[in-house]
PDB file of N, CA and C in Angstrom:
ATOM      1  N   UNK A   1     145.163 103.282 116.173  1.00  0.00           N
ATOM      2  CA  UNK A   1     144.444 103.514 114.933  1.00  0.00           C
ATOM      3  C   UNK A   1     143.200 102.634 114.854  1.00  0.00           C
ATOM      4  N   UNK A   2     143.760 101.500 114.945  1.00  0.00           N
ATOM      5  CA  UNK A   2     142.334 100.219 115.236  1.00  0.00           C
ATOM      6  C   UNK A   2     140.723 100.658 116.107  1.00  0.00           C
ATOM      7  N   UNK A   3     141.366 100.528 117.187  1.00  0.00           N
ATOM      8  CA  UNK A   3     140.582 102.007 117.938  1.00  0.00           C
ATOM      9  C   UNK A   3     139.657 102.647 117.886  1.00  0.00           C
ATOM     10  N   UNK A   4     140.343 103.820 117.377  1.00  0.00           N
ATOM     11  CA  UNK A   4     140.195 104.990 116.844  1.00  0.00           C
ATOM     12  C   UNK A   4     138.501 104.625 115.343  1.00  0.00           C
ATOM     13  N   UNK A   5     139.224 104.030 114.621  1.00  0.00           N
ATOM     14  CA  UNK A   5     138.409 103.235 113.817  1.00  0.00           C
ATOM     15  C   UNK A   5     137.060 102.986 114.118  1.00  0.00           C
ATOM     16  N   UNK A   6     137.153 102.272 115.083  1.00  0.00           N
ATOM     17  CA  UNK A   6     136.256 100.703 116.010  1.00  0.00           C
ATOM     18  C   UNK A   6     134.998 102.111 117.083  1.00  0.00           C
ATOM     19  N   UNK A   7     135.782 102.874 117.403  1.00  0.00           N
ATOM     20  CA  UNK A   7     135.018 103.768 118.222  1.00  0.00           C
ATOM     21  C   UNK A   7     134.262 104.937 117.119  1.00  0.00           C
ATOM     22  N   UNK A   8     134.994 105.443 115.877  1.00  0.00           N
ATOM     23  CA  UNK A   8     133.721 106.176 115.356  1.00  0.00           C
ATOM     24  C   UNK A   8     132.703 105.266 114.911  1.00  0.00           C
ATOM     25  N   UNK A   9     133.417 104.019 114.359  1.00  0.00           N
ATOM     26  CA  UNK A   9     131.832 103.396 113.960  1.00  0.00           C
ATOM     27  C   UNK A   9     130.675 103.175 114.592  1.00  0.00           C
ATOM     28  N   UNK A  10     131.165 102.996 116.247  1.00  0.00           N
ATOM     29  CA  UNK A  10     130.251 102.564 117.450  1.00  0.00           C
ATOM     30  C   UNK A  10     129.459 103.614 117.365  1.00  0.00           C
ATOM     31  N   UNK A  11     130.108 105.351 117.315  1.00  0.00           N
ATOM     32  CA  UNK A  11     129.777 106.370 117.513  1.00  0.00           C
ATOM     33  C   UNK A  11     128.117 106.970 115.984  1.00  0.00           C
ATOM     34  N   UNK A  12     128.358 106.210 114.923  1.00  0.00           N
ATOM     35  CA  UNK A  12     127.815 106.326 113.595  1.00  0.00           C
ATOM     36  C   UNK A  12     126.529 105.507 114.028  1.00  0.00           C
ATOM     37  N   UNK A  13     126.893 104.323 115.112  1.00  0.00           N
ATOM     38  CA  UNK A  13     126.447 103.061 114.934  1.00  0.00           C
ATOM     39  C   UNK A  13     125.022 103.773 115.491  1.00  0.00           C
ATOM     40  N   UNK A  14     125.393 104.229 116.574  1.00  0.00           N
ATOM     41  CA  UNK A  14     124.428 104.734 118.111  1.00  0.00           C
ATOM     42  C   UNK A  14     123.532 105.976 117.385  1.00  0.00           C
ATOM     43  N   UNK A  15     124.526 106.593 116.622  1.00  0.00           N
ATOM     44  CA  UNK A  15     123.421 108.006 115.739  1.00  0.00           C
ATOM     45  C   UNK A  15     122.887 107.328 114.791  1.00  0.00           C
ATOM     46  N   UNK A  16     123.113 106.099 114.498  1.00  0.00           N
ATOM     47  CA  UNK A  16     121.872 105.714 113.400  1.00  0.00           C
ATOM     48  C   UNK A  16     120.699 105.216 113.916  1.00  0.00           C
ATOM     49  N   UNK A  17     121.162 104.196 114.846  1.00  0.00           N
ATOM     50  CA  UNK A  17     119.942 103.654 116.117  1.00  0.00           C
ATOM     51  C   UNK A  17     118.579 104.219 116.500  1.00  0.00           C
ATOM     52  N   UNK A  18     119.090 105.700 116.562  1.00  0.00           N
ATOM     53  CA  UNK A  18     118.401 106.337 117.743  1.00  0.00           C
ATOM     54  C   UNK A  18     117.257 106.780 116.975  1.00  0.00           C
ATOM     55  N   UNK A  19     117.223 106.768 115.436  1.00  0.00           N
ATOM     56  CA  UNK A  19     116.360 107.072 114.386  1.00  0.00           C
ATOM     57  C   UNK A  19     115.720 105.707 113.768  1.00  0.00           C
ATOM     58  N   UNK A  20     116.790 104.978 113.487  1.00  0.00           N
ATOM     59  CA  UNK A  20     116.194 103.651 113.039  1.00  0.00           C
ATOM     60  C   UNK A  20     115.519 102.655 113.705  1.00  0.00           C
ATOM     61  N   UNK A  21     114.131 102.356 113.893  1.00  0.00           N
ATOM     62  CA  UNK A  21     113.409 101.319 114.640  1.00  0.00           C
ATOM     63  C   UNK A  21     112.899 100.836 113.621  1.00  0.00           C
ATOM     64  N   UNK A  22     112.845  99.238 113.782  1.00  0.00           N
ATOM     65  CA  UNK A  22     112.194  98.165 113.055  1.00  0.00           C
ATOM     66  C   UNK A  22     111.032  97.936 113.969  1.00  0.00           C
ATOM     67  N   UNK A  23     109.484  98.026 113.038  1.00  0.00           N
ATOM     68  CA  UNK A  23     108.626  97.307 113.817  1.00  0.00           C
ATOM     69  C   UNK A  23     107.679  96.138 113.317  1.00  0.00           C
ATOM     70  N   UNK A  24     106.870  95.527 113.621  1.00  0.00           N
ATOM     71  CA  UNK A  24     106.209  94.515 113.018  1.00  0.00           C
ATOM     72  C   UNK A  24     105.683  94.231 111.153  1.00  0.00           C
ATOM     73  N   UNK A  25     105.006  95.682 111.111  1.00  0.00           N
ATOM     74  CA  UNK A  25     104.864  96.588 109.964  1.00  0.00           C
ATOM     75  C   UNK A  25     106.663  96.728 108.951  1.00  0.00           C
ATOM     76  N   UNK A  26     106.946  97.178 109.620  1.00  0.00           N
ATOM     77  CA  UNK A  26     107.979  97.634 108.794  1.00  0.00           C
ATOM     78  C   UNK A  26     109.883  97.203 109.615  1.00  0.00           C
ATOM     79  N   UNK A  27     110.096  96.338 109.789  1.00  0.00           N
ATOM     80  CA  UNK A  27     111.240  95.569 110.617  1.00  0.00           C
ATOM     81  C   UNK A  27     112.563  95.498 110.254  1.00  0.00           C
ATOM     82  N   UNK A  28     113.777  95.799 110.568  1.00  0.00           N
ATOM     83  CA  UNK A  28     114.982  96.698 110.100  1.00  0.00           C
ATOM     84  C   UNK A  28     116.220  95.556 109.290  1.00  0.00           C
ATOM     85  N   UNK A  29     115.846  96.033 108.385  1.00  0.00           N
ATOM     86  CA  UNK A  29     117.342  95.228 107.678  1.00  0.00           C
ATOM     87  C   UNK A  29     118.891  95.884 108.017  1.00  0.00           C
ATOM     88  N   UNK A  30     119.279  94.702 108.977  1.00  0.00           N
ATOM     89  CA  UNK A  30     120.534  95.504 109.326  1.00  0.00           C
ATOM     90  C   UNK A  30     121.741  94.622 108.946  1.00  0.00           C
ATOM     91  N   UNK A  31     122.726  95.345 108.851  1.00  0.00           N
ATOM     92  CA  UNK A  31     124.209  94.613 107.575  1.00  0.00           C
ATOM     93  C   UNK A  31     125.357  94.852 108.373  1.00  0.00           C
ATOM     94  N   UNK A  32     126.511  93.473 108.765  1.00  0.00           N
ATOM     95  CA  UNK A  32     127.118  93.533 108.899  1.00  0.00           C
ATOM     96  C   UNK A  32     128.291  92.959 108.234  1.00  0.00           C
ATOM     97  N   UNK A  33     129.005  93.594 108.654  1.00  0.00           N
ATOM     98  CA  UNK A  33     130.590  93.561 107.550  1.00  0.00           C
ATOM     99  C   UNK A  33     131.930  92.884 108.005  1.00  0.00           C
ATOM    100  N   UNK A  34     132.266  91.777 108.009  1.00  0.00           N
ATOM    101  CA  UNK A  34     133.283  91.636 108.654  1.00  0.00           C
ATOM    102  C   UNK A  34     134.186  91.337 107.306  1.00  0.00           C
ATOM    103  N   UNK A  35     135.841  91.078 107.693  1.00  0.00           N
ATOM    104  CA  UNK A  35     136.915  91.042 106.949  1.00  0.00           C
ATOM    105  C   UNK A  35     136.583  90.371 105.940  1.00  0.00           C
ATOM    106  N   UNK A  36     135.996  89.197 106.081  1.00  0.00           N
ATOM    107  CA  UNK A  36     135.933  88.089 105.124  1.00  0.00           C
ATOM    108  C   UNK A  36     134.684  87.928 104.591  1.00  0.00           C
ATOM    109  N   UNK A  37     133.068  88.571 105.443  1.00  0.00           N
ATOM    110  CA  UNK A  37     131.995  87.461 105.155  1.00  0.00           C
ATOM    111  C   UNK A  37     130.950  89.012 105.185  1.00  0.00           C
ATOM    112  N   UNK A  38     130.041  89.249 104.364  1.00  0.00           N
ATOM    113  CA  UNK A  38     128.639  89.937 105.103  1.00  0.00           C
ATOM    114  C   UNK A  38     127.819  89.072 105.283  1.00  0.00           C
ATOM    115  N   UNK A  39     127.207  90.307 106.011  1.00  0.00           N
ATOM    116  CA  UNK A  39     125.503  89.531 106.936  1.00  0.00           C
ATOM    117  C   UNK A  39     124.815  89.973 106.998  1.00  0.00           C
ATOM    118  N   UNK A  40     123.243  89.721 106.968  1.00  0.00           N
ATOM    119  CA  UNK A  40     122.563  90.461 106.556  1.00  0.00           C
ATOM    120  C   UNK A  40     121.012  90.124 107.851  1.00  0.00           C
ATOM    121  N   UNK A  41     120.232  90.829 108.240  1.00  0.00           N
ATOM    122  CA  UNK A  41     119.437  90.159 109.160  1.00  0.00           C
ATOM    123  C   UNK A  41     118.192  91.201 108.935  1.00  0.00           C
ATOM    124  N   UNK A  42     117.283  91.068 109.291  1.00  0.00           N
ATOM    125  CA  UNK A  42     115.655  91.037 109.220  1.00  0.00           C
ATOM    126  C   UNK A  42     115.412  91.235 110.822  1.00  0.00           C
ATOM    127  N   UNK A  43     115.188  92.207 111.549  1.00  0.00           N
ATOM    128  CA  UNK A  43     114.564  92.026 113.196  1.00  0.00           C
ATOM    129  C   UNK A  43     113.483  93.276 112.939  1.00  0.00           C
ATOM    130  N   UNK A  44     112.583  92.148 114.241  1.00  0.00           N
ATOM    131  CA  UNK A  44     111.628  92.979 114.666  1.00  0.00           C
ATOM    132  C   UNK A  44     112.125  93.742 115.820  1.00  0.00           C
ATOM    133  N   UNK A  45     112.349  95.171 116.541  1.00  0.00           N
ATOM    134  CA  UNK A  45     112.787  95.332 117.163  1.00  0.00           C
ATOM    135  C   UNK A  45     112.228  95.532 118.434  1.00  0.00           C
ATOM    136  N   UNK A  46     110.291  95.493 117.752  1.00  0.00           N
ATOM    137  CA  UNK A  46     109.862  95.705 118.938  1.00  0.00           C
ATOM    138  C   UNK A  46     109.556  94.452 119.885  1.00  0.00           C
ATOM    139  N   UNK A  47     109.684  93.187 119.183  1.00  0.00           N
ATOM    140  CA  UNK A  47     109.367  91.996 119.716  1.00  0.00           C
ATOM    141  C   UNK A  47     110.977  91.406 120.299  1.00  0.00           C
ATOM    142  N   UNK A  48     111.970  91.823 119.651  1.00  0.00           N
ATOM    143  CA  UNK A  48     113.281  91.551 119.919  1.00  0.00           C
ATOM    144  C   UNK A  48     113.883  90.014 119.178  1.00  0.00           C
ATOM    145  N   UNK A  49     113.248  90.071 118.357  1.00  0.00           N
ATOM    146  CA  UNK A  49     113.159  88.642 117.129  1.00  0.00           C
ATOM    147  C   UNK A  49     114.256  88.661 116.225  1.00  0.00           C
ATOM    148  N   UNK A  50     114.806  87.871 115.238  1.00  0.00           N
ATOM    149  CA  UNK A  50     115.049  87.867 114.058  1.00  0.00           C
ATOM    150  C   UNK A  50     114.274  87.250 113.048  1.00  0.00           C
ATOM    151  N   UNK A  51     114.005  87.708 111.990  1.00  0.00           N
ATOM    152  CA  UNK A  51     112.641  87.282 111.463  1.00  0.00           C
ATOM    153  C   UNK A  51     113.292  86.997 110.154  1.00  0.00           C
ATOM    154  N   UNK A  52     114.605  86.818 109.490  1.00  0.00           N
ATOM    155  CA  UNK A  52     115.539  86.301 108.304  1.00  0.00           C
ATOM    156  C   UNK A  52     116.584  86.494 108.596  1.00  0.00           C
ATOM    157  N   UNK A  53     117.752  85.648 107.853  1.00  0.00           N
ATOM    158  CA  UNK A  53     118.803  86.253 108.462  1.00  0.00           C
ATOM    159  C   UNK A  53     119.576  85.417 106.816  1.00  0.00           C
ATOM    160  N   UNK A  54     120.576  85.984 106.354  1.00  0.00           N
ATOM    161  CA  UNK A  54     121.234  85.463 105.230  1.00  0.00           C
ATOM    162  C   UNK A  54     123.000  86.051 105.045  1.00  0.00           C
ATOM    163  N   UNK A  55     123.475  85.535 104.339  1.00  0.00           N
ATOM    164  CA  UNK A  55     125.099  85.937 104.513  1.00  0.00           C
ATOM    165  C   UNK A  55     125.682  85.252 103.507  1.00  0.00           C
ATOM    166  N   UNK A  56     127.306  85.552 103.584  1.00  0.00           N
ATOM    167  CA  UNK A  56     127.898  85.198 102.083  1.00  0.00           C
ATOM    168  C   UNK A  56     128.632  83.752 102.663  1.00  0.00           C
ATOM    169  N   UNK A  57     128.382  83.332 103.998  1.00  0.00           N
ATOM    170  CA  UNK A  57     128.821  81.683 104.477  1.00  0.00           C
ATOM    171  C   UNK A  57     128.118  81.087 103.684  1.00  0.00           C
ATOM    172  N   UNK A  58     126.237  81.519 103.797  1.00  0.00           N
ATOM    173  CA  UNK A  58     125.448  80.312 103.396  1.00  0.00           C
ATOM    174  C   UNK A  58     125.947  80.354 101.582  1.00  0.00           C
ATOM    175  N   UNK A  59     126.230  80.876 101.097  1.00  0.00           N
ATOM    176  CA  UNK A  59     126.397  81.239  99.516  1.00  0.00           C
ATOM    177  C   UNK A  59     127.187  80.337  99.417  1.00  0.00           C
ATOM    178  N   UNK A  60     128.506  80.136 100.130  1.00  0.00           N
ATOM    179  CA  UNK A  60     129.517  79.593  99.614  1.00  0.00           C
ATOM    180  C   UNK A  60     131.115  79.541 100.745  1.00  0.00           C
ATOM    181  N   UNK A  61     130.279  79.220 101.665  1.00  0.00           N
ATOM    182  CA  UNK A  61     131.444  79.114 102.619  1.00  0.00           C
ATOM    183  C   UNK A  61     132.297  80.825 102.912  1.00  0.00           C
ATOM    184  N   UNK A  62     133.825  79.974 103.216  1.00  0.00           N
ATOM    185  CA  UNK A  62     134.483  81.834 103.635  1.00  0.00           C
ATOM    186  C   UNK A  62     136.145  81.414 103.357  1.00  0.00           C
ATOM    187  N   UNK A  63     135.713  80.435 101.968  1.00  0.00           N
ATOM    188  CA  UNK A  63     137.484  80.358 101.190  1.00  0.00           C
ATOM    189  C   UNK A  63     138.203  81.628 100.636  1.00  0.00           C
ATOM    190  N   UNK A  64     136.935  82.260  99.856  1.00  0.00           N
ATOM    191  CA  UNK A  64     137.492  83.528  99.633  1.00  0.00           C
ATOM    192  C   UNK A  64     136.640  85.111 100.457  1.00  0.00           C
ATOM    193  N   UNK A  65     137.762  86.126 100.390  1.00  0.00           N
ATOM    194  CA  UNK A  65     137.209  87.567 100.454  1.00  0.00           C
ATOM    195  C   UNK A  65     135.815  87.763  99.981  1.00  0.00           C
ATOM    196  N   UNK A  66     134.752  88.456 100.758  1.00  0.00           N
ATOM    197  CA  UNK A  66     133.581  88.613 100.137  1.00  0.00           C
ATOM    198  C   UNK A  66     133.839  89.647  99.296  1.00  0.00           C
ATOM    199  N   UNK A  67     133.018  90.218  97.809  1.00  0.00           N
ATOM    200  CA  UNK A  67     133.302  91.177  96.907  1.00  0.00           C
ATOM    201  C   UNK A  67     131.903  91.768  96.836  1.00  0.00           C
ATOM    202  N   UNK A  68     132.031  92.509  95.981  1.00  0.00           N
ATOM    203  CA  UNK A  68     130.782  93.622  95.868  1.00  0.00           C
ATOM    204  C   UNK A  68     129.695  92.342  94.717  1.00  0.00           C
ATOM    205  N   UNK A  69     129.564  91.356  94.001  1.00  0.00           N
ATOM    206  CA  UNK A  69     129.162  90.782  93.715  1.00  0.00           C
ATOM    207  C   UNK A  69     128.348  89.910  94.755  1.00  0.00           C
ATOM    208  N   UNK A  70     129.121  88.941  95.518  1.00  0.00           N
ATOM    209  CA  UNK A  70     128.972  88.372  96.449  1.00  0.00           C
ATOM    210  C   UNK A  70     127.714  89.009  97.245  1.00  0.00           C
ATOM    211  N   UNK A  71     128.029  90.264  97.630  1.00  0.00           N
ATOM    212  CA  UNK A  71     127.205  91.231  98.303  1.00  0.00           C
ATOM    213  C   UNK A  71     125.821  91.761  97.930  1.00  0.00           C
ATOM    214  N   UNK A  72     125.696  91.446  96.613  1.00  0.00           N
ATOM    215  CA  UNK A  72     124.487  92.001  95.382  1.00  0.00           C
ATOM    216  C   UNK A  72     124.249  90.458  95.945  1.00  0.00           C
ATOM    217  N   UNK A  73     124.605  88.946  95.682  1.00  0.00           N
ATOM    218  CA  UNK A  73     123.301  87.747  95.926  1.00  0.00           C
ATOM    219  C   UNK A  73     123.227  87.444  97.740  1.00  0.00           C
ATOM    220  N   UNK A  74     123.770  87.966  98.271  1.00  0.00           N
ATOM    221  CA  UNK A  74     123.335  88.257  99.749  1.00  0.00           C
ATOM    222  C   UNK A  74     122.154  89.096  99.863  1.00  0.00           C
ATOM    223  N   UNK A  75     121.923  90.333  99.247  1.00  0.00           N
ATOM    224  CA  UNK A  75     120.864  91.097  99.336  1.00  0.00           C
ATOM    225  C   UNK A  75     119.626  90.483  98.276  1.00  0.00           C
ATOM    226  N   UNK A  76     120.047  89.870  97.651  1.00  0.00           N
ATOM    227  CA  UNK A  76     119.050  89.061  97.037  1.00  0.00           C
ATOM    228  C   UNK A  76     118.281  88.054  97.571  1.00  0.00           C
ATOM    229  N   UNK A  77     119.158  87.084  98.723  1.00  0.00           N
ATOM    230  CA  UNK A  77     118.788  86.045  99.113  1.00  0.00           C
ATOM    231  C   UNK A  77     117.857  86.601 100.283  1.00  0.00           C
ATOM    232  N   UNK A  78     118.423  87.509 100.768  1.00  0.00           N
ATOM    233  CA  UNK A  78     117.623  88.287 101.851  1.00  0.00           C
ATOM    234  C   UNK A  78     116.268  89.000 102.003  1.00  0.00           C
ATOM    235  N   UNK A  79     116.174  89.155 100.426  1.00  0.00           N
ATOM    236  CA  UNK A  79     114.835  89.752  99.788  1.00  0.00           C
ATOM    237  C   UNK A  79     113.955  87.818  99.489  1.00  0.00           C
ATOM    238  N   UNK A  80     114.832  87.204  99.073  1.00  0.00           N
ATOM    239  CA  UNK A  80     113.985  85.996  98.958  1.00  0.00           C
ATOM    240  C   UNK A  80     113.081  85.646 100.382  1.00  0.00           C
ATOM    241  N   UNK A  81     113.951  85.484 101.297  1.00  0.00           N
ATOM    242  CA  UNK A  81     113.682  84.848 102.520  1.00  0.00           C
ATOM    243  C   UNK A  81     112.745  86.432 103.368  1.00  0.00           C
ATOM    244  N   UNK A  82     112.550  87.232 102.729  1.00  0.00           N
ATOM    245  CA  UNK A  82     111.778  87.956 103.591  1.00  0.00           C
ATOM    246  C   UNK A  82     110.532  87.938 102.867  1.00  0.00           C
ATOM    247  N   UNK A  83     110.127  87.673 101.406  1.00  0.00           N
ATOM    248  CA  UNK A  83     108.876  87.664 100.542  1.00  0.00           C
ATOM    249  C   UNK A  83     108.373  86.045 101.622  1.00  0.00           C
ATOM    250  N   UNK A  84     109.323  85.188 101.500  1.00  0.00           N
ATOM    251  CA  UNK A  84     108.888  84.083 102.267  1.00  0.00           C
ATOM    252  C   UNK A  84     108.118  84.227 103.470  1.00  0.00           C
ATOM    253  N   UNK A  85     108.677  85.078 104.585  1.00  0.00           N
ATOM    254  CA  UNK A  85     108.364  85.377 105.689  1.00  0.00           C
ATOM    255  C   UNK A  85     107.273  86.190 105.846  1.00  0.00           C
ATOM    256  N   UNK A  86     106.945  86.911 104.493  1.00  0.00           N
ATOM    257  CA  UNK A  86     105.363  87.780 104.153  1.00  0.00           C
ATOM    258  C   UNK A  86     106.242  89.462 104.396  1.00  0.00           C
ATOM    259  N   UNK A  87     107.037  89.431 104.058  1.00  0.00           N
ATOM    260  CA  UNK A  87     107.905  90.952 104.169  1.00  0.00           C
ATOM    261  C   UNK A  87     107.766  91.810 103.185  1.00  0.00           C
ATOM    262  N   UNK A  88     107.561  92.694 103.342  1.00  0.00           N
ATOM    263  CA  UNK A  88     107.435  93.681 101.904  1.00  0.00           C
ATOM    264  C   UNK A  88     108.349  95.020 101.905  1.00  0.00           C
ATOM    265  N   UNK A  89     108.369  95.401 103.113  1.00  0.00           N
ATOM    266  CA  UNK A  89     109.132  96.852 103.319  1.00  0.00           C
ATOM    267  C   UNK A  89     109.953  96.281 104.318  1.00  0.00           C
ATOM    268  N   UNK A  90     111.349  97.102 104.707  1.00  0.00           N
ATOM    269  CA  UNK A  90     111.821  97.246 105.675  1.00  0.00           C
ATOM    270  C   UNK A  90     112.132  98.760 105.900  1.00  0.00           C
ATOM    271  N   UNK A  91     113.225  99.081 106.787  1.00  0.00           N
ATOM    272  CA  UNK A  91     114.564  99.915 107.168  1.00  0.00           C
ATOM    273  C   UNK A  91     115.646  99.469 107.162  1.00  0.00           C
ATOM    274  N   UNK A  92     116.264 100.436 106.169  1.00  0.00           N
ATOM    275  CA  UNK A  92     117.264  99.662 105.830  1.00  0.00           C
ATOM    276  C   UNK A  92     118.656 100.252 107.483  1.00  0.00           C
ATOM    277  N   UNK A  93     119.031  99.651 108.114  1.00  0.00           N
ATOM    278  CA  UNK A  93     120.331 100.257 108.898  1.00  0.00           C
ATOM    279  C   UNK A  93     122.034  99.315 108.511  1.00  0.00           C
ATOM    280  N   UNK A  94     122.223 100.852 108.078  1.00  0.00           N
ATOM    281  CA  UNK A  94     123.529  99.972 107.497  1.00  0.00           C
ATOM    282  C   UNK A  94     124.794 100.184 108.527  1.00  0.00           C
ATOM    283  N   UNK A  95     124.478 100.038 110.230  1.00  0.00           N
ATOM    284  CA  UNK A  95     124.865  99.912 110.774  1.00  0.00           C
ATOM    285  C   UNK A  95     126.369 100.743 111.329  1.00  0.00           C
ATOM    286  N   UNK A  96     126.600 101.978 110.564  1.00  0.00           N
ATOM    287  CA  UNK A  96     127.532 102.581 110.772  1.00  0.00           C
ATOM    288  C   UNK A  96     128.874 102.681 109.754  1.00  0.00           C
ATOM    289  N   UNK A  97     128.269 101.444 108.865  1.00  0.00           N
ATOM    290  CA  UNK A  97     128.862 101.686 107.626  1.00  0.00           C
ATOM    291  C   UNK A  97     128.876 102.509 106.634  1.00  0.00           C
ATOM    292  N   UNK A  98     129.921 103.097 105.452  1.00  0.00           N
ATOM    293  CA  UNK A  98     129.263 103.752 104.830  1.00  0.00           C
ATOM    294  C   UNK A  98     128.390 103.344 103.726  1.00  0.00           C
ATOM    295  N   UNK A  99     127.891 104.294 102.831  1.00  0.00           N
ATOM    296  CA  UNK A  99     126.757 103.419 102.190  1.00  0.00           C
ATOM    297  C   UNK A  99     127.397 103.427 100.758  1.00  0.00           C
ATOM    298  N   UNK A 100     128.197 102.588 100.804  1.00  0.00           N
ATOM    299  CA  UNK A 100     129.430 102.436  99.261  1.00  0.00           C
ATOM    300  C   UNK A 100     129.770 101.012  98.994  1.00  0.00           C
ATOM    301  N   UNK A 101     130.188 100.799  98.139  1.00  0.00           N
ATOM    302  CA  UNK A 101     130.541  99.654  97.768  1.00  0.00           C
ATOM    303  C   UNK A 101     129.711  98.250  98.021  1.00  0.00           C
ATOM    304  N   UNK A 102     130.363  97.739  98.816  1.00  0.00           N
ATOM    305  CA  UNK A 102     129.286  96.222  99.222  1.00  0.00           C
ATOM    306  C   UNK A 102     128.342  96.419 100.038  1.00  0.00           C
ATOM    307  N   UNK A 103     127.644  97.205 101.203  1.00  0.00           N
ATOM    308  CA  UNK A 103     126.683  97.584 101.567  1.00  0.00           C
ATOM    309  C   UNK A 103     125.863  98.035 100.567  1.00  0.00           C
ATOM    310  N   UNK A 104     126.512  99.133  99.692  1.00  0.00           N
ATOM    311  CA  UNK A 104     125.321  99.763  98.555  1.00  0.00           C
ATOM    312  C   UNK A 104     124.757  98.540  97.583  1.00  0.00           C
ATOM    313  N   UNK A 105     125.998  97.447  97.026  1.00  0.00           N
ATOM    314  CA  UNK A 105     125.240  95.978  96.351  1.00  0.00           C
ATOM    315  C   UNK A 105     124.307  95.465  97.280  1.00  0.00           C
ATOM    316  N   UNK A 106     124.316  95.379  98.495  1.00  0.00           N
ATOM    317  CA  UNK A 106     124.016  94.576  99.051  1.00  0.00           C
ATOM    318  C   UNK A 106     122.621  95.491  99.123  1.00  0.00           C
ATOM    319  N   UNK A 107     122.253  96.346  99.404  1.00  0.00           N
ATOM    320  CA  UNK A 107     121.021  96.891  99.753  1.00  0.00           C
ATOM    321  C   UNK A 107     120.866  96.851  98.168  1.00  0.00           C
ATOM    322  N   UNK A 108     121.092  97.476  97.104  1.00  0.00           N
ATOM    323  CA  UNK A 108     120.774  97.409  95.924  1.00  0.00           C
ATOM    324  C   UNK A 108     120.064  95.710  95.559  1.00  0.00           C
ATOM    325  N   UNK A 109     120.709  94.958  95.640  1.00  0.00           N
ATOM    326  CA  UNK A 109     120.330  93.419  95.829  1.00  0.00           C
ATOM    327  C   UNK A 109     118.811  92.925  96.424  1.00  0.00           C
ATOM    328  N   UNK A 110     118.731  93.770  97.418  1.00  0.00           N
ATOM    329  CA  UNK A 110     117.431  93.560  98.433  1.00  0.00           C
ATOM    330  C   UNK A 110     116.458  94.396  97.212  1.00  0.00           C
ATOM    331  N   UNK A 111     116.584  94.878  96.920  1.00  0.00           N
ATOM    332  CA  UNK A 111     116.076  96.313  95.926  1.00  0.00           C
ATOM    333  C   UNK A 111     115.563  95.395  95.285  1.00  0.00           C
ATOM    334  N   UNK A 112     116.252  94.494  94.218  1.00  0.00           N
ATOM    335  CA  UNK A 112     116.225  93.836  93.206  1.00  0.00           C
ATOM    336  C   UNK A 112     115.577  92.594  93.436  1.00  0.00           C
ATOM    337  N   UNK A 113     115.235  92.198  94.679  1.00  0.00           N
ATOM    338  CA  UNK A 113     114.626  91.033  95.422  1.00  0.00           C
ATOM    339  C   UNK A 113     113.652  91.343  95.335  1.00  0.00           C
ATOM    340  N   UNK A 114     112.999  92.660  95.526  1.00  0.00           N
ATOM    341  CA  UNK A 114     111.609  92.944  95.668  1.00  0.00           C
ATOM    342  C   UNK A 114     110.953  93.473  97.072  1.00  0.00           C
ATOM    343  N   UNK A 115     112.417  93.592  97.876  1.00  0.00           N
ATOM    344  CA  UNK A 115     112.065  94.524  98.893  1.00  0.00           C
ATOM    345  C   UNK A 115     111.777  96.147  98.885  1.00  0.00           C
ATOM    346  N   UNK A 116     111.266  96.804  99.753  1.00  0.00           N
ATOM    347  CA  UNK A 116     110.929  98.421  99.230  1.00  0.00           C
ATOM    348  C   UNK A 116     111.558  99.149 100.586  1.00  0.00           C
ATOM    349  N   UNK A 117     112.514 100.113 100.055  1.00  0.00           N
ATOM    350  CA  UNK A 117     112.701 101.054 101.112  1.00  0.00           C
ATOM    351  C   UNK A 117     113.641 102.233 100.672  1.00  0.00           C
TER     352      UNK A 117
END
């Protein structure tokens, strides 16, 4: 089942890819999800960089489950640190996830930061 799981996402992961490029101009906000923590990152893809990178460790460690709250000031902090970096737009790739719950705060968050996409 695990698997099974682990391989459509790879499969979601690769059909989102093949459309989504980050470039200097416009550089890909991509979100990852693990059990306990999201993450959130800023790359240029054509330079092969990370150009921000933010998560729910730096917020507050990983005592508890990340929540859909948690996930809204991750996408916030991420919009901070990319106005910093001179960022205005990205792409958003939500990496094979679906686009519900804490991914949707979390891009909603970036929204609310003052990022555009």
């Amino acid at each position: 089942m695990a698997n099974a799981k682990a391989d459509r996402r790879t499969r979601l992961k690769l059909h989102i890819r093949k459309r989504v490029k980050g470039s200097a101009e416009r550089p890909r906000l991509s979100v990852f999800r693990s059990n306990t923590s999201i993450y959130a990152q800023i790359i240029d893809d054509v330079k092969g960089i990370t150009l921000a990178s933010a998560s729910s460790v730096d917020l507050g460690g990983r005592k508890e489950n990340t929540n859909v709250e948690v996930a809204a000031q991750v996408g916030k902090k991420i919009a901070e640190k990319a106005q910093e970096a001179g960022i205005q737009a990205v792409v958003f790739d939500r990496n094979g996830y679906l686009y519900h719950g804490k991914v949707k705060a979390l891009a909603d968050g970036a929204r609310e930061g003052g990022l555009k996409f």
